[in-house]
Protein backbone atom coordinates (compact mmCIF):
# COMPACT_ATOMS: atom_id res chain seq x y z
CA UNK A 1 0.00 0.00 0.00
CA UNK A 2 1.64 3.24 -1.01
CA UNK A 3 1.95 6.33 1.33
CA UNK A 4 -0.82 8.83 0.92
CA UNK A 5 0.16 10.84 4.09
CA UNK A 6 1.61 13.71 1.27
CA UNK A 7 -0.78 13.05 -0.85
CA UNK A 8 -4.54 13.48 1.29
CA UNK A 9 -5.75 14.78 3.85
CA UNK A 10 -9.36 13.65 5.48
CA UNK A 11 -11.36 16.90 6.52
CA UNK A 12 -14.38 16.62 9.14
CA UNK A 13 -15.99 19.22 10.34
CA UNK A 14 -18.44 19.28 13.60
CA UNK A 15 -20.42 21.31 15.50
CA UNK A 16 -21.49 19.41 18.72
CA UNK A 17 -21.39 16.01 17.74
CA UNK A 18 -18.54 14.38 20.02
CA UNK A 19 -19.93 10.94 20.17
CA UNK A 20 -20.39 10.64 16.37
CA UNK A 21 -17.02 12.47 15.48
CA UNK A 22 -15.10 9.98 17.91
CA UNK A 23 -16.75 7.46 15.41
CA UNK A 24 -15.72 9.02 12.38
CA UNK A 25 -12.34 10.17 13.46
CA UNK A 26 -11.62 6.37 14.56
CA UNK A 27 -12.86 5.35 10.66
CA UNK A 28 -11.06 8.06 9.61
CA UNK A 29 -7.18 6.86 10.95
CA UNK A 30 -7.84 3.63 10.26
CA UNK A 31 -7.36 4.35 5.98
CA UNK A 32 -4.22 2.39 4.86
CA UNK A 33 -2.08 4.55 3.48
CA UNK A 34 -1.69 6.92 6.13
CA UNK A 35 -3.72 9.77 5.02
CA UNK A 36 -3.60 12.76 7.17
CA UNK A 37 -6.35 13.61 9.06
CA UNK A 38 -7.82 17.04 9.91
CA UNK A 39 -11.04 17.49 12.22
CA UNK A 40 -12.33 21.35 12.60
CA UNK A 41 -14.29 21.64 15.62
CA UNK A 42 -16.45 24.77 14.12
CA UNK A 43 -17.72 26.56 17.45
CA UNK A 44 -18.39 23.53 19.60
CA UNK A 45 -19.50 23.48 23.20
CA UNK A 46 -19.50 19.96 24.09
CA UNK A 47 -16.30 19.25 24.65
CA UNK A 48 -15.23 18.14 20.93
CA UNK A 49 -12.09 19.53 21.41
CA UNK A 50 -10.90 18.18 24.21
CA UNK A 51 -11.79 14.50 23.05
CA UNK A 52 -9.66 15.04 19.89
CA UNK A 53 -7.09 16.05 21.77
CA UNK A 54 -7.30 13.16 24.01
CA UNK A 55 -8.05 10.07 21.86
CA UNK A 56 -6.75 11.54 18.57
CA UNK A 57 -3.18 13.06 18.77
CA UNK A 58 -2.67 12.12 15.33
CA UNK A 59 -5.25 14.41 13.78
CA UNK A 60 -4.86 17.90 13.18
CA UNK A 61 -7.23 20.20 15.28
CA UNK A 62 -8.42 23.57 14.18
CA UNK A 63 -11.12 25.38 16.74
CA UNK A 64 -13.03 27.85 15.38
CA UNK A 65 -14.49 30.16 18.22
CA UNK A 66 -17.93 31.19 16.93
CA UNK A 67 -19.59 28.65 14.14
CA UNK A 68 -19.68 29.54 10.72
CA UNK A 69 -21.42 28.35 7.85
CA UNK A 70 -20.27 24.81 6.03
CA UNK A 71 -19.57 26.58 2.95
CA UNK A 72 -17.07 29.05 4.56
CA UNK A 73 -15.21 26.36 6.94
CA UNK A 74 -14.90 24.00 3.44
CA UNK A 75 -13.12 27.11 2.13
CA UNK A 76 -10.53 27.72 4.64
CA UNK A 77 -10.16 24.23 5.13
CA UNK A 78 -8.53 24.11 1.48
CA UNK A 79 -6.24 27.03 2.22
CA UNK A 80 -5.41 25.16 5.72
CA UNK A 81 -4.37 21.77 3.69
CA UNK A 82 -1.10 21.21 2.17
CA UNK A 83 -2.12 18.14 0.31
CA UNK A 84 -2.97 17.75 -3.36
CA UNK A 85 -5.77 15.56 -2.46
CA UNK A 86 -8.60 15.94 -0.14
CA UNK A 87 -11.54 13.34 1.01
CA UNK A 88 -14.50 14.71 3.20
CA UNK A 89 -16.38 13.25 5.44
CA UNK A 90 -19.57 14.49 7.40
CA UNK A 91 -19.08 14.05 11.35
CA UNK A 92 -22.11 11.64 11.38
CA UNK A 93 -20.39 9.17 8.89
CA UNK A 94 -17.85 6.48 8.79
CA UNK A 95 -15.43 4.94 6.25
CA UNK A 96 -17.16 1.05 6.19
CA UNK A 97 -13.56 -0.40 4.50
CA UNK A 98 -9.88 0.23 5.56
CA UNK A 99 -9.03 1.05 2.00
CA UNK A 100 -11.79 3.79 0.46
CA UNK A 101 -9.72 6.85 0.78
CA UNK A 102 -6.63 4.82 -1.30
CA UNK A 103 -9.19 3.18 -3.79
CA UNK A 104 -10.61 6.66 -4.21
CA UNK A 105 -7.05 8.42 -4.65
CA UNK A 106 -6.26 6.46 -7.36
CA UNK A 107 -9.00 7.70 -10.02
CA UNK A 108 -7.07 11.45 -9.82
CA UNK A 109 -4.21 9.41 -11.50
CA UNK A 110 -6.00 11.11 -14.57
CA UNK A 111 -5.29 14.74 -14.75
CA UNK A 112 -9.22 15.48 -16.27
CA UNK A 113 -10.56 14.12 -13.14
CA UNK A 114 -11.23 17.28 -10.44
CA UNK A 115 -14.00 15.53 -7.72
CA UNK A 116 -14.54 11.95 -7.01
CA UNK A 117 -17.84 11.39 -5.86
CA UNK A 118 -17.10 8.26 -3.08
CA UNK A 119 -20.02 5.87 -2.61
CA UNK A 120 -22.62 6.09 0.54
CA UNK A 121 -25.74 4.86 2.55
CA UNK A 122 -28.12 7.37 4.32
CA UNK A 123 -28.26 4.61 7.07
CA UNK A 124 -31.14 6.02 8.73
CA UNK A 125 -32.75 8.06 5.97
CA UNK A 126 -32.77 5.32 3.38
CA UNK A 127 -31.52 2.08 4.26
CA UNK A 128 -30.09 -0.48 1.68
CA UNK A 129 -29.93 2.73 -1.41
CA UNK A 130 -26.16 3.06 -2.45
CA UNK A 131 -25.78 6.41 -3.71
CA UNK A 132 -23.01 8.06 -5.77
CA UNK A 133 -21.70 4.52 -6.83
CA UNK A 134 -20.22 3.95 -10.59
CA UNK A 135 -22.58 0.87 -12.44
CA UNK A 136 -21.25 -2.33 -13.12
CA UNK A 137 -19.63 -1.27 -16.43
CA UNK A 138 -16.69 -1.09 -17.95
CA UNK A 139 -15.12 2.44 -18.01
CA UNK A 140 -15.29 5.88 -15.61
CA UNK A 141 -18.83 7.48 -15.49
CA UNK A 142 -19.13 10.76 -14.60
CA UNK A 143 -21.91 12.45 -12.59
CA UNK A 144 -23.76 15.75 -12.47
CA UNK A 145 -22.40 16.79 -8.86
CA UNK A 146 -21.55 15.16 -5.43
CA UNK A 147 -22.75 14.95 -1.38
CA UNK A 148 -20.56 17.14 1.05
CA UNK A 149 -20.86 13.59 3.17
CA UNK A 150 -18.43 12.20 0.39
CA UNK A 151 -16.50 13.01 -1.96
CA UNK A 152 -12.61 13.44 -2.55
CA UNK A 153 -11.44 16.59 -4.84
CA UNK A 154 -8.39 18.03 -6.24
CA UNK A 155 -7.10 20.83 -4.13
CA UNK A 156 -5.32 23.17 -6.60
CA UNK A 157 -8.61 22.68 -9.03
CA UNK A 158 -10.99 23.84 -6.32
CA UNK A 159 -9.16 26.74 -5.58
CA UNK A 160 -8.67 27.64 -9.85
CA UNK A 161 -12.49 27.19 -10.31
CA UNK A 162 -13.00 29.30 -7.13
CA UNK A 163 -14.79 27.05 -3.84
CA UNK A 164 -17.79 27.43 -2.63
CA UNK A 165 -20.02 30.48 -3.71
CA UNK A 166 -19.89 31.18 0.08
CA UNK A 167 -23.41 33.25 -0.01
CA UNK A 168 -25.05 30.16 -1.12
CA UNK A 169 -24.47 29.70 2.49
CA UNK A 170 -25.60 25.71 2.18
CA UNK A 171 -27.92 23.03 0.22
CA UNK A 172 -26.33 23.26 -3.26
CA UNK A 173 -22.75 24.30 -3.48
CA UNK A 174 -21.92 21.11 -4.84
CA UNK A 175 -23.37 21.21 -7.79
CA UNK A 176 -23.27 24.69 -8.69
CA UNK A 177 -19.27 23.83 -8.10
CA UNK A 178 -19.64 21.13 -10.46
CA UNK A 179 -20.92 23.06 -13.45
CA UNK A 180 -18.33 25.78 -13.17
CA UNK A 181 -15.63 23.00 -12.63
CA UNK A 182 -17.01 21.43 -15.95
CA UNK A 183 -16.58 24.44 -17.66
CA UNK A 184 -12.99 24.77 -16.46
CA UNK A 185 -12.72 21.76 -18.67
CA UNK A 186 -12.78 18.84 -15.30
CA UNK A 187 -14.71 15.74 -14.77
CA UNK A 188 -16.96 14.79 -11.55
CA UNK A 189 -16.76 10.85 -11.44
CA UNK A 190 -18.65 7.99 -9.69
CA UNK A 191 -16.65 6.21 -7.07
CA UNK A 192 -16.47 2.40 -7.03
CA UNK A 193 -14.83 1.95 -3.36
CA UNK A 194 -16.66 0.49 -0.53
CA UNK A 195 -19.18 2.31 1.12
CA UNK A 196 -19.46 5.45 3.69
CA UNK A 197 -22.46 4.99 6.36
CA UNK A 198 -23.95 8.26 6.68
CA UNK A 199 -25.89 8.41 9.93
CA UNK A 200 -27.87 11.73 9.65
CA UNK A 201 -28.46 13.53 12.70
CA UNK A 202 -31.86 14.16 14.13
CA UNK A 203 -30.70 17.46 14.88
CA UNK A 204 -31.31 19.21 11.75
CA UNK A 205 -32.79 22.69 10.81
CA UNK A 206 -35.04 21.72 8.31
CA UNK A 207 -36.47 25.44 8.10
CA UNK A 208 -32.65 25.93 6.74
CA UNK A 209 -32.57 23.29 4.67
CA UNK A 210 -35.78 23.86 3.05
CA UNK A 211 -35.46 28.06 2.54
CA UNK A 212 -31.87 28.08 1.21
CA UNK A 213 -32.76 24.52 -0.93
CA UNK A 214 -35.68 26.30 -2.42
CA UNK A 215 -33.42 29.91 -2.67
CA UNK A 216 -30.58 28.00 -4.06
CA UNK A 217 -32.39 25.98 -6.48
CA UNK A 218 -33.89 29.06 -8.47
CA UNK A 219 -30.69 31.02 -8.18
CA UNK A 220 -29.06 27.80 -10.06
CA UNK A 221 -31.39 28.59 -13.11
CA UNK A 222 -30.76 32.05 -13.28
CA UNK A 223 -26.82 31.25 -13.02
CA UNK A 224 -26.49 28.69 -15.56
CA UNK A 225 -29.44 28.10 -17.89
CA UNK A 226 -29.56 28.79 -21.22
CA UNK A 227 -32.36 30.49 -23.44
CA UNK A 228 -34.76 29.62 -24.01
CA UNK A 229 -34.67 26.44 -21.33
CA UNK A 230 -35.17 29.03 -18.58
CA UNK A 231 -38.24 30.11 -19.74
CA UNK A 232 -39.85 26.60 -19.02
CA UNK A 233 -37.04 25.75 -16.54
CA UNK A 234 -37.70 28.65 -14.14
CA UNK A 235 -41.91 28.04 -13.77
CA UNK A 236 -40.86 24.11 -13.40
CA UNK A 237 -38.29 24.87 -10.31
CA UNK A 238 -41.37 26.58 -8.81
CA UNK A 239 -43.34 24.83 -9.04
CA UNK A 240 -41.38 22.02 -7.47
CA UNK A 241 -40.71 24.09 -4.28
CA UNK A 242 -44.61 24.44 -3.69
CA UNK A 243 -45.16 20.66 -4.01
CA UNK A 244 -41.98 19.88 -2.04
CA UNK A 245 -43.67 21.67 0.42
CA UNK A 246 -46.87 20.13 0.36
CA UNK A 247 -45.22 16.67 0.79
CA UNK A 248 -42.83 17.78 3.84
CA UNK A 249 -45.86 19.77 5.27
CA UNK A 250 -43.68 22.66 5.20
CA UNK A 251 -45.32 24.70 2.62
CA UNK A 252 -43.98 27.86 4.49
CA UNK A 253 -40.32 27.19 4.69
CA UNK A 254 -40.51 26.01 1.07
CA UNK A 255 -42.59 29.72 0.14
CA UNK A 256 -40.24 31.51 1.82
CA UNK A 257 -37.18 29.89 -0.29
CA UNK A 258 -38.79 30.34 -3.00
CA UNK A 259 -39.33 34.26 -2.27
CA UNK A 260 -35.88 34.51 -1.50
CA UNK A 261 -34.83 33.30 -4.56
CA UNK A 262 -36.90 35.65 -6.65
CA UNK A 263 -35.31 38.61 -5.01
CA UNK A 264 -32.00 37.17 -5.44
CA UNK A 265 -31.85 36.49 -8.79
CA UNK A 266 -32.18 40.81 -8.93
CA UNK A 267 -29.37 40.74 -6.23
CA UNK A 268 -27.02 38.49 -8.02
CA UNK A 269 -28.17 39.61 -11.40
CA UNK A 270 -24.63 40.06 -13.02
CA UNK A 271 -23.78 36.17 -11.83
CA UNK A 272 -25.60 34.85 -14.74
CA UNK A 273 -23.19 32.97 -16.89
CA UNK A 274 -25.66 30.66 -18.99
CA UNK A 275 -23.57 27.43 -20.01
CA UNK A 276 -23.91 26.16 -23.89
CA UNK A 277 -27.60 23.90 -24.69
CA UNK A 278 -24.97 20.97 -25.19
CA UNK A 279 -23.49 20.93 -21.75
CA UNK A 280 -27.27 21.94 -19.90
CA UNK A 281 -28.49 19.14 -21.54
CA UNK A 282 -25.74 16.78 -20.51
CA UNK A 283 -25.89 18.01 -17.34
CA UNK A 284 -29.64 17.35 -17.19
CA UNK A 285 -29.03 14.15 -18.71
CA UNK A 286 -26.29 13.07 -15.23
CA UNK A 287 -29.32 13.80 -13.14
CA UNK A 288 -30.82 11.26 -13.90
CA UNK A 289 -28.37 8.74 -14.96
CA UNK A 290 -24.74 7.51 -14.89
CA UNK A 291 -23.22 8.99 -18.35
CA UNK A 292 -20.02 7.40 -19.93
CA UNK A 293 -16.88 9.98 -18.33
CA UNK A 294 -15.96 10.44 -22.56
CA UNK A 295 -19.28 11.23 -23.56
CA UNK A 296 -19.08 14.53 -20.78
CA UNK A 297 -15.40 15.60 -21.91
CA UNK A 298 -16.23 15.28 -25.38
CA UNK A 299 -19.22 18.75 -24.21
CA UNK A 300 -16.68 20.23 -21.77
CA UNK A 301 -14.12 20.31 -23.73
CA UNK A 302 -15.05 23.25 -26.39
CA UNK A 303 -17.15 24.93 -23.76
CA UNK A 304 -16.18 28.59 -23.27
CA UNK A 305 -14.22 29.46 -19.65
CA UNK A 306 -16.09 31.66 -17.10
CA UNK A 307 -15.07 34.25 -14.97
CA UNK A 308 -13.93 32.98 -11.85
């Protein structure tokens, strides 16, 4: 097994989760290959700290004194690694194999390839569904964007292409990432390691996750859709957001998104940076299914650069 401790680095980052983080972290040094490990303990007051410090003098600690959004910690947390690789892992989740992060490291042997999106189970959410895994096929499949539970990405290519959009703020920097990585000319690809077991917390703010979801998806259209998709595009998106509401029972969270999202589209007005039909359509296309990795470079690679 060859020595990935200069080549990755595991980020986790928690907020008040010390019994699933000791979990995680114990998943986390157990990788062959000796990646190096680095937990950021974003504004915690349970004592996460201290237990890393404890159990864990291996890993790298970072304390952040007030918590910040994901979106801005992921940022730093690139400038903060030295490491051409990096693998993250929500604090509620656990490698389920010794050897993901090395199986994982070795798809980025191919220069095109900027974020591998590693295979998972919502344990508790939906039990038995792999998600983010490549099909049985020969070949590399690429995919329309990734989880922030799992994934592995090239360091120096998320830094060219820019991060996060940190006013996103969360649900859906991935895969606006994604599409301005593909236009920088890099592939997202399935993973085919073992599984991560993502054990979703109970303690989630689902009035966040449902207004900035909502916000975030309309803001995607007006970023990236061509003419004249929008003009169907836009109505469909929401309408979505009302009937995701309905089915949650949180109509007004999902209203209130959706509101947000109108406005913003005046507020981020000189964002829009509509990619070519060809590469909306493939990306609509890696929505919904796994799409040869060829098929995806053959769009990306005469699409025009954006701004970063």
């Amino acid at each position: 097994m060859s020595d990935l401790s200069q080549r990755v680095t595991i980020v986790v980052t928690s907020f008040n989760r010390r019994d699933d983080l000791e979990v995680c972290l114990r998943s986390a040094i157990a990788q062959q290959g000796s990646p190096r490990v680095l937990a950021i303990d974003n504004g915690s007051n349970d004592g996460s700290g201290a237990m890393i410090r404890e159990k864990f003098p291996q890993v790298e600690l970072k304390e952040i004194a007030v918590n910040e959004p994901l979106i801005v910690i992921r940022n730093k947390a690139a400038d903060w690694v030295q490491t051409p690789l990096i693998v993250s892992i929500d604090d509620d989740a656990e490698f389920t194999a010794t050897d993901i992060v090395a199986e994982t490291a070795k798809l980025f042997d191919d220069e095109r390839v900027g974020v591998v999106a590693i295979p998972y189970e919502d344990v508790k959410v939906d039990p038995g569904k792999v998600r983010q895994k490549k099909p049985d096929s020969a070949g590399q499949f690429a995919t329309s964007s990734f989880t922030g539970t799992a994934y592995a990405m090239r360091r120096e290519i998320f830094k060219d292409v820019g991060g996060y959009r940190d006013f996103l703020v969360r649900q859906g920097e991935e895969r606006d990432f994604t599409l301005r990585m593909f236009r920088r000319g890099y592939l997202a690809l399935l993973g085919d390691s073992a599984i991560i077991k993502h054990y979703a917390s109970p303690r989630r703010n689902f009035r966040e996750i449902d207004i900035y979801g909502r916000r975030n998806d309309v803001l995607f259209i007006w970023f990236f859709c061509p003419m004249p998709e929008m003009l169907w595009h836009l109505p469909g998106v929401l309408a979505k957001g009302v009937l995701h509401g309905l089915k949650k029972k949180r109509l007004g969270n999902n209203l209130t998104g959706t509101f947000k999202g109108l406005a913003d589209i005046w507020r981020y007005r000189g964002l829009r940076e509509p990619v070519s039909r060809r590469l909306y359509a493939i990306y609509r296309r890696l929505r919904t299914e796994a799409v040869p990795a060829e098929e995806l470079e053959a769009v990306i690679k005469d699409e025009p650069k954006a701004r970063v």
